[in-house]
N, C-alpha and C. Protein backbone atom coordinates (compact mmCIF):
# COMPACT_ATOMS: atom_id res chain seq x y z
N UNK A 1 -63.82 1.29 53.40
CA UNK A 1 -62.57 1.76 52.84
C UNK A 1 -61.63 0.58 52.65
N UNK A 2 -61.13 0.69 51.54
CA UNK A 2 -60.03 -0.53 51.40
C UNK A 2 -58.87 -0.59 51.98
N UNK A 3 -58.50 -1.06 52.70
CA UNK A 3 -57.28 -1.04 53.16
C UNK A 3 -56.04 -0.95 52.10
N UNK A 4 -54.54 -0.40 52.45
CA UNK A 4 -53.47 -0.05 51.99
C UNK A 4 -53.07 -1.45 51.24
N UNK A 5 -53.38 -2.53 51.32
CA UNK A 5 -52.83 -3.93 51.00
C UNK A 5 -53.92 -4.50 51.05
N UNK A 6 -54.91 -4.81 50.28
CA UNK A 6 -56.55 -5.33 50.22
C UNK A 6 -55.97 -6.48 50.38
N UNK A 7 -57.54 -7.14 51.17
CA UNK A 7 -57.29 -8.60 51.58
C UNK A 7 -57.70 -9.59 50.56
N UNK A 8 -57.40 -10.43 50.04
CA UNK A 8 -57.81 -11.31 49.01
C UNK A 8 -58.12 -12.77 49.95
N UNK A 9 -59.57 -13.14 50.44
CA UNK A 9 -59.54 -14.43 50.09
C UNK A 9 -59.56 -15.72 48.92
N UNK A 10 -59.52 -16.40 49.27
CA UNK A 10 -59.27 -17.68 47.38
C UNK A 10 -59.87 -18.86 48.69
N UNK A 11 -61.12 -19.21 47.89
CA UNK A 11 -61.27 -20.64 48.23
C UNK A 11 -61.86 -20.94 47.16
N UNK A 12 -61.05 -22.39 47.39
CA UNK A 12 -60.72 -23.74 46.33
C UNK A 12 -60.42 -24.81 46.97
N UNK A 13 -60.74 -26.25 46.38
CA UNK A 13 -60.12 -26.94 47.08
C UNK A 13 -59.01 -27.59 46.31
N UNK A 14 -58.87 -26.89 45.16
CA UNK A 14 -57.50 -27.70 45.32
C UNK A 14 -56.01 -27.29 45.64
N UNK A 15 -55.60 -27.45 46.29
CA UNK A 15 -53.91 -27.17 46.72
C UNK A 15 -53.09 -26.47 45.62
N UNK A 16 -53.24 -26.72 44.21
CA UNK A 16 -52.35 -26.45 43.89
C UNK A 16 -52.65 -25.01 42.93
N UNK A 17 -53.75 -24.85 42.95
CA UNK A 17 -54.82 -23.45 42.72
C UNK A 17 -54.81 -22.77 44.15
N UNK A 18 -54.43 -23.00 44.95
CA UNK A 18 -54.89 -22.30 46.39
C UNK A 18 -53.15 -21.56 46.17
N UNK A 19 -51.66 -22.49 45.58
CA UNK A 19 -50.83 -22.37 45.80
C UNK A 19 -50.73 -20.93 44.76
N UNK A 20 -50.74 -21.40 43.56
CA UNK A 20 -50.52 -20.31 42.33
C UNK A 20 -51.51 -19.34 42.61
N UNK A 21 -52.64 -19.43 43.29
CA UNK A 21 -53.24 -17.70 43.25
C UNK A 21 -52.37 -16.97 44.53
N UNK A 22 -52.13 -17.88 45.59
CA UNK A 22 -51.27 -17.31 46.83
C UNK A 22 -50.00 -16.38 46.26
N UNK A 23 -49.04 -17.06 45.29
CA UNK A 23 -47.85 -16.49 44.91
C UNK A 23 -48.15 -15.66 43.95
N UNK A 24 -49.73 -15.45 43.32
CA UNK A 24 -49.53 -14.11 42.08
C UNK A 24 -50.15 -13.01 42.57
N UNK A 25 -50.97 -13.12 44.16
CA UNK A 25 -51.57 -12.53 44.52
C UNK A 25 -50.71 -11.68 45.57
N UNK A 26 -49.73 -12.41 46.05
CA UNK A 26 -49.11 -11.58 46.93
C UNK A 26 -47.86 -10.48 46.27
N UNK A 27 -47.43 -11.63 44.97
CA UNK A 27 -46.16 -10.61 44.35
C UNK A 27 -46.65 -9.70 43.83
N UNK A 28 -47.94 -9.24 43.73
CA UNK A 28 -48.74 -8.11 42.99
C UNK A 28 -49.07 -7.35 44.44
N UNK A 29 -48.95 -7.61 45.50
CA UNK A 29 -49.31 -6.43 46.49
C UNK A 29 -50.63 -6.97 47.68
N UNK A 30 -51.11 -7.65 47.25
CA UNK A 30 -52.55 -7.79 48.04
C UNK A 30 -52.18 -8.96 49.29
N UNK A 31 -52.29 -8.62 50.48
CA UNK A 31 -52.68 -9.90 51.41
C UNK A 31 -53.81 -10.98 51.25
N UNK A 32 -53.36 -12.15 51.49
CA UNK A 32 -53.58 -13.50 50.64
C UNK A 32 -54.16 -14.33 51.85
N UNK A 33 -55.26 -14.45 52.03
CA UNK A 33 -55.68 -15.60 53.17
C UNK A 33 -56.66 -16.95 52.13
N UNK A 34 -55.98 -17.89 52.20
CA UNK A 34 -56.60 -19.07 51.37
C UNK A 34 -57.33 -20.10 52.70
N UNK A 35 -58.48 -21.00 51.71
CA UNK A 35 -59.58 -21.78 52.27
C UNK A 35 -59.57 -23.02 51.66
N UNK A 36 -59.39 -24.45 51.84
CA UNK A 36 -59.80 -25.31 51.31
C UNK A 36 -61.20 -25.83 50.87
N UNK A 37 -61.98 -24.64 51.99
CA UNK A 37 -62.91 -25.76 51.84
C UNK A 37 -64.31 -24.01 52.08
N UNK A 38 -65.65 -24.24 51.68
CA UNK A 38 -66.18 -23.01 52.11
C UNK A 38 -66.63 -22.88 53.50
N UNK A 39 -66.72 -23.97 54.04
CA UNK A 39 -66.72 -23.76 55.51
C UNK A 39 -65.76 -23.34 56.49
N UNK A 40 -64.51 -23.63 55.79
CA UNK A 40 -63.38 -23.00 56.80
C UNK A 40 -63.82 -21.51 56.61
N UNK A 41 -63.57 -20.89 55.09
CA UNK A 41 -63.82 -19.67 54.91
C UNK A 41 -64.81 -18.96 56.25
N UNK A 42 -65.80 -19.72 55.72
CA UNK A 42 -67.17 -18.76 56.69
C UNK A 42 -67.40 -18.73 58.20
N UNK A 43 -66.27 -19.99 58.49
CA UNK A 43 -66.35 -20.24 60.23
C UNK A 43 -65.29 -18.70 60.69
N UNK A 44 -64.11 -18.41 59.12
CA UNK A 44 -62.90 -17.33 59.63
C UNK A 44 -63.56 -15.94 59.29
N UNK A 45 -65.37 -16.09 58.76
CA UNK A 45 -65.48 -14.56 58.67
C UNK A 45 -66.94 -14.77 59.52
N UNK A 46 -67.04 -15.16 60.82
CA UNK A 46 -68.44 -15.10 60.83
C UNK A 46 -68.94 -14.34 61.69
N UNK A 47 -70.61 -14.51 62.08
CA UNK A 47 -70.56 -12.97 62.15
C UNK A 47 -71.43 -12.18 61.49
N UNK A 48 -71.36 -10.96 61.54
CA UNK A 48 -72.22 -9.94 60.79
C UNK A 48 -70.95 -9.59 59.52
N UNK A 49 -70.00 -10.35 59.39
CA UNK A 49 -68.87 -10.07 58.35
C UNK A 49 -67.32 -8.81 59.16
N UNK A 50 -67.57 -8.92 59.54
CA UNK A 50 -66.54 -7.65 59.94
C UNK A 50 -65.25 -7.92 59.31
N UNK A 51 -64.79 -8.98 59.05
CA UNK A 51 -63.85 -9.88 58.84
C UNK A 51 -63.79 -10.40 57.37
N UNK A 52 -64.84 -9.68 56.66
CA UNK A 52 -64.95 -10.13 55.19
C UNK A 52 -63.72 -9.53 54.22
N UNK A 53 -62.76 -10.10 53.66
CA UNK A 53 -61.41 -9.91 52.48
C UNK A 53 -62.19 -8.56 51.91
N UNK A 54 -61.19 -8.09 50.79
CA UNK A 54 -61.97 -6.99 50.10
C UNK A 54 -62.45 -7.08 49.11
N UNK A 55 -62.09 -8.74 48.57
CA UNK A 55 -62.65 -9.52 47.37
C UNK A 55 -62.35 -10.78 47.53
N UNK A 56 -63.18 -11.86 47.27
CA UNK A 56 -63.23 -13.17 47.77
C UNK A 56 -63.34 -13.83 46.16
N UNK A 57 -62.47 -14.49 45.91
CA UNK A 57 -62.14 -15.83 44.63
C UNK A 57 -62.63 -17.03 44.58
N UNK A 58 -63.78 -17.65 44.82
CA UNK A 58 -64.48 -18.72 44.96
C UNK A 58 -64.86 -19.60 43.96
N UNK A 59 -64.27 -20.65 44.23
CA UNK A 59 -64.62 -21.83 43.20
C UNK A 59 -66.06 -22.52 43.73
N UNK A 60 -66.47 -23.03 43.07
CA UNK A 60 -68.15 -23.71 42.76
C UNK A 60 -68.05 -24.77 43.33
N UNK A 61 -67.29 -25.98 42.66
CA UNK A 61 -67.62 -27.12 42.68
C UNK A 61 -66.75 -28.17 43.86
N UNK A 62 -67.07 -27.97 45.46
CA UNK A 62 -66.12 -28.37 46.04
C UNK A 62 -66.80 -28.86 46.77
N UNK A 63 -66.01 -30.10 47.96
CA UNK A 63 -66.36 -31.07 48.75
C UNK A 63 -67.33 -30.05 50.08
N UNK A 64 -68.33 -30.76 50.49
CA UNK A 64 -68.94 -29.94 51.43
C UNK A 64 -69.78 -28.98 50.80
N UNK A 65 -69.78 -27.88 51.41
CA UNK A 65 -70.74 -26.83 50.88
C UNK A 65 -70.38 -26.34 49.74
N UNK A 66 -71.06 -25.89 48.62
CA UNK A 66 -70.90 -25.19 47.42
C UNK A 66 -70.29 -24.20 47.39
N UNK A 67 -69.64 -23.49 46.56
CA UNK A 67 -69.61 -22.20 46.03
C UNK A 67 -70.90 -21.11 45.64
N UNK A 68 -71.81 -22.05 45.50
CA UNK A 68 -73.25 -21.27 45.52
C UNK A 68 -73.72 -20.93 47.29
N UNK A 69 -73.44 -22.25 47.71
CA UNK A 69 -74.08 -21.98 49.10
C UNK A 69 -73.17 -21.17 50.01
N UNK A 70 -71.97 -20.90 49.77
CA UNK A 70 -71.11 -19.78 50.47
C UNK A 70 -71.81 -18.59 50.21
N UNK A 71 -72.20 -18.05 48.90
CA UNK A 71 -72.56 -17.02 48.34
C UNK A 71 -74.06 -16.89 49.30
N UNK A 72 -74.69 -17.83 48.92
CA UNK A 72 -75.91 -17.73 50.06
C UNK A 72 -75.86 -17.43 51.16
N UNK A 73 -74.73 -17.78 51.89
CA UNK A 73 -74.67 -18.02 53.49
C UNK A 73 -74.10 -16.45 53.58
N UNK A 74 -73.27 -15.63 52.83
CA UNK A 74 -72.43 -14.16 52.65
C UNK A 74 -73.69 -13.83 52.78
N UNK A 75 -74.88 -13.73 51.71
CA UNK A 75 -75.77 -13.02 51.61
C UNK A 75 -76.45 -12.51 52.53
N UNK A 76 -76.99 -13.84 53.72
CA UNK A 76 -77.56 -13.82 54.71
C UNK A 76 -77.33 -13.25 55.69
N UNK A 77 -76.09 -13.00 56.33
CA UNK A 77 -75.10 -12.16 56.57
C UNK A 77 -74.91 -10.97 55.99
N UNK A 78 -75.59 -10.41 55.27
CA UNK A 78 -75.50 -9.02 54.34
C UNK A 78 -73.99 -8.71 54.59
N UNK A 79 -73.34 -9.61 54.15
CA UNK A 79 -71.90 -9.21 53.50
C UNK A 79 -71.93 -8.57 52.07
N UNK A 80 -71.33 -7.81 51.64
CA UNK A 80 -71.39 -7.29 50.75
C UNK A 80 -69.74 -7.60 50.04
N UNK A 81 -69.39 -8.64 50.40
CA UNK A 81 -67.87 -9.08 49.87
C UNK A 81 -68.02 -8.52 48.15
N UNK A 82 -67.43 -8.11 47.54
CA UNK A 82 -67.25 -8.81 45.88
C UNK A 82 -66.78 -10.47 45.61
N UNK A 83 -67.64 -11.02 45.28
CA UNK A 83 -67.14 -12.03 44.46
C UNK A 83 -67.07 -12.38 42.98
N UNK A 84 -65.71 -13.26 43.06
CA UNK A 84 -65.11 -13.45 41.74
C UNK A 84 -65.14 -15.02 41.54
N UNK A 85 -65.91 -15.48 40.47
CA UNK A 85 -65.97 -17.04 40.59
C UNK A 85 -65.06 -17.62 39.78
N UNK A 86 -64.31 -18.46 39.77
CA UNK A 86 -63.19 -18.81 39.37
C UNK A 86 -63.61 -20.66 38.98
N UNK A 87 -64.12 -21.02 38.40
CA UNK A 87 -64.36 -22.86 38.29
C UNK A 87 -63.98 -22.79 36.69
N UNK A 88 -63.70 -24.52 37.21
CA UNK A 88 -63.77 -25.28 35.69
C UNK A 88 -64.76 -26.09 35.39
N UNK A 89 -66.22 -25.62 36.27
CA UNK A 89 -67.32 -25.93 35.15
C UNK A 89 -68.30 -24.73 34.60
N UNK A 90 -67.62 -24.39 33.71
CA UNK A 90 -68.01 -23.54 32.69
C UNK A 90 -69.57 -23.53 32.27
N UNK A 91 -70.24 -23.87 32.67
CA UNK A 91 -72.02 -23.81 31.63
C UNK A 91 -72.45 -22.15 31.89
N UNK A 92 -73.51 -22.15 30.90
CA UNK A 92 -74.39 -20.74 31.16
C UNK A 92 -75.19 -21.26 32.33
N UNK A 93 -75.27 -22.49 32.48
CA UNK A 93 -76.54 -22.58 34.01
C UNK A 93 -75.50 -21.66 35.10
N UNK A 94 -74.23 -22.57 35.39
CA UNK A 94 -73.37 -21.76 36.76
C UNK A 94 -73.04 -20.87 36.65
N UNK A 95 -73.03 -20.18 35.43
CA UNK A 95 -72.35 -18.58 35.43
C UNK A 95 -73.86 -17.72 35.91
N UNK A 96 -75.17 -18.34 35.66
CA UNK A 96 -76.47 -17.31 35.74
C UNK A 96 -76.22 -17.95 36.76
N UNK A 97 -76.39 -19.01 37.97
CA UNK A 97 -76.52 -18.55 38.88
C UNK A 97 -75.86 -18.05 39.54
N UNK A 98 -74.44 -18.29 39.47
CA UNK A 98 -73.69 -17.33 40.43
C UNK A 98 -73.18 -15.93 40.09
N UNK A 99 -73.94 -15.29 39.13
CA UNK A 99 -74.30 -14.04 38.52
C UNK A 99 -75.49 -14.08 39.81
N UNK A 100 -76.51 -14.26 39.18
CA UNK A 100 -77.48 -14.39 40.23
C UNK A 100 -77.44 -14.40 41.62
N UNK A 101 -76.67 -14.75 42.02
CA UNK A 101 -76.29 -14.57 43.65
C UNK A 101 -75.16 -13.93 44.15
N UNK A 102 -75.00 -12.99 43.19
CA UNK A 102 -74.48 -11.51 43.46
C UNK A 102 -73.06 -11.52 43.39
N UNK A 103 -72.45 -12.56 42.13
CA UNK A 103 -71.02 -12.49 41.75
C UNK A 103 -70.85 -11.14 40.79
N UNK A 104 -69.15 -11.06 40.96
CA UNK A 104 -69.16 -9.81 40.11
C UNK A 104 -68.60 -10.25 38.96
N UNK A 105 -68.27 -11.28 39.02
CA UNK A 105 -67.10 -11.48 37.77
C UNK A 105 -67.42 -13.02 37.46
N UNK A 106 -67.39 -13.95 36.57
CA UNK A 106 -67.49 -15.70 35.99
C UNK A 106 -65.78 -15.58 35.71
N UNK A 107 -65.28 -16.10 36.00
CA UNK A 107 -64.15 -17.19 34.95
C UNK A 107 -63.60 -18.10 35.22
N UNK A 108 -63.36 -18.74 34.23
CA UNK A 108 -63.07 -20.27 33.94
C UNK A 108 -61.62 -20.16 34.05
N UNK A 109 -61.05 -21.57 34.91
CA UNK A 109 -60.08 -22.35 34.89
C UNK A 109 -60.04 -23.10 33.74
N UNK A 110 -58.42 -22.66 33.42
CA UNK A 110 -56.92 -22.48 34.15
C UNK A 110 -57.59 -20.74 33.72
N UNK A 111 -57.40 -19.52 35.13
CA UNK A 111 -57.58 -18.42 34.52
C UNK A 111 -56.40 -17.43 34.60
N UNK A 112 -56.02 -16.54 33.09
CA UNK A 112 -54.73 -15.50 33.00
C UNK A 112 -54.56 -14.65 33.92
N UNK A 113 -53.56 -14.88 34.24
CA UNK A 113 -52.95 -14.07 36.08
C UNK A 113 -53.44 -12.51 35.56
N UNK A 114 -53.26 -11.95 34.56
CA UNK A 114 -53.53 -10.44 34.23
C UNK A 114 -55.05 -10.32 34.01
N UNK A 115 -55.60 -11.26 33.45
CA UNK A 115 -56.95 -10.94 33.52
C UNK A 115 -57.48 -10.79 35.11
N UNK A 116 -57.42 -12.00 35.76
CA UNK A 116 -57.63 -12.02 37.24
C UNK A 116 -57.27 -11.05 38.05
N UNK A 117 -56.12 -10.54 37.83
CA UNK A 117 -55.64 -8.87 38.47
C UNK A 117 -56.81 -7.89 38.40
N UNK A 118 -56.78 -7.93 36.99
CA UNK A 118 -57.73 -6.75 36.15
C UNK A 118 -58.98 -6.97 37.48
N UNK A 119 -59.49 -8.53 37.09
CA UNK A 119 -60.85 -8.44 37.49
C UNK A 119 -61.35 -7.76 39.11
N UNK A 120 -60.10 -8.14 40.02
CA UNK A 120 -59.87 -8.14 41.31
C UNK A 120 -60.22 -6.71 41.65
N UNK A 121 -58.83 -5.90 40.78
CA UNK A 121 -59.01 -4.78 41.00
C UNK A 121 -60.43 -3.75 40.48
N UNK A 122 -61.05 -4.27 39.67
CA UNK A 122 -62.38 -3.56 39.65
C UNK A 122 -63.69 -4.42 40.03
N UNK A 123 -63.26 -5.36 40.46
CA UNK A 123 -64.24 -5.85 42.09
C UNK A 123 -64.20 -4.98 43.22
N UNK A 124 -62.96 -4.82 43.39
CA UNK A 124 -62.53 -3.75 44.66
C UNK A 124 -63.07 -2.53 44.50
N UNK A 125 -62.88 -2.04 43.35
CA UNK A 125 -62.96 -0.55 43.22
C UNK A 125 -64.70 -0.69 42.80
N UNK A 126 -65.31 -1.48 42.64
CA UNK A 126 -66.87 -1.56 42.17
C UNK A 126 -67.38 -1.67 44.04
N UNK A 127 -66.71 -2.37 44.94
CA UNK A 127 -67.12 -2.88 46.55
C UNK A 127 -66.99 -1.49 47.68
């Protein structure tokens, strides 16, 4: 069940994407827990998930572990998070695989605060 104020994680590493999804995510209603990095993320949900957001915003291409290998490591964990991939490297290779490893949504940076709403909210309502 979703909670009254769904939890949104966002990992990214950059600061100033971690900043602007924090402030569009919260003035729209949703509690906002951000990650620099995907290991912070997975050390703050680990576990059998109990602790998994109600939709997780994950960028690809970051220092340390991937955005693919988060998705792996959720999997293993039979988390059933929704994820929403959010990068600015755009190819059909990274969108099939992280289609492939059980994203719900691709989009590319810089991405429209209303589209991203949209997407969130029928991640949630698809989770």
């Amino acid at each position: 069940m979703v909670a009254e104020h769904p939890r949104i994680a966002v990992v990214d590493d950059e600061a100033d994407v971690l900043r602007a999804m924090q402030r569009l995510l919260r003035s729209s209603g949703y509690a906002v827990d951000v990650y620099a990095t995907g290991e912070a993320f997975l050390h703050a949900v680990s576990g059998d998930c109990p602790d998994c957001p109600d939709c997780l915003l994950l960028d690809l291409h970051m220092p340390g572990i991937s955005g693919f290998e988060v998705q792996a490591r959720l999997r293993a964990r039979n988390c059933k998070v929704p994820v929403v991939v959010i990068t600015g490297h755009d190819t059909a290779a990274a969108e099939g695989r992280a289609m492939a490893g059980g994203a719900v949504a691709f989009l590319r940076k810089p991405v429209d605060g209303e589209l991203l709403l949209a997407t969130i909210e029928r991640a949630i309502g698809a989770g």
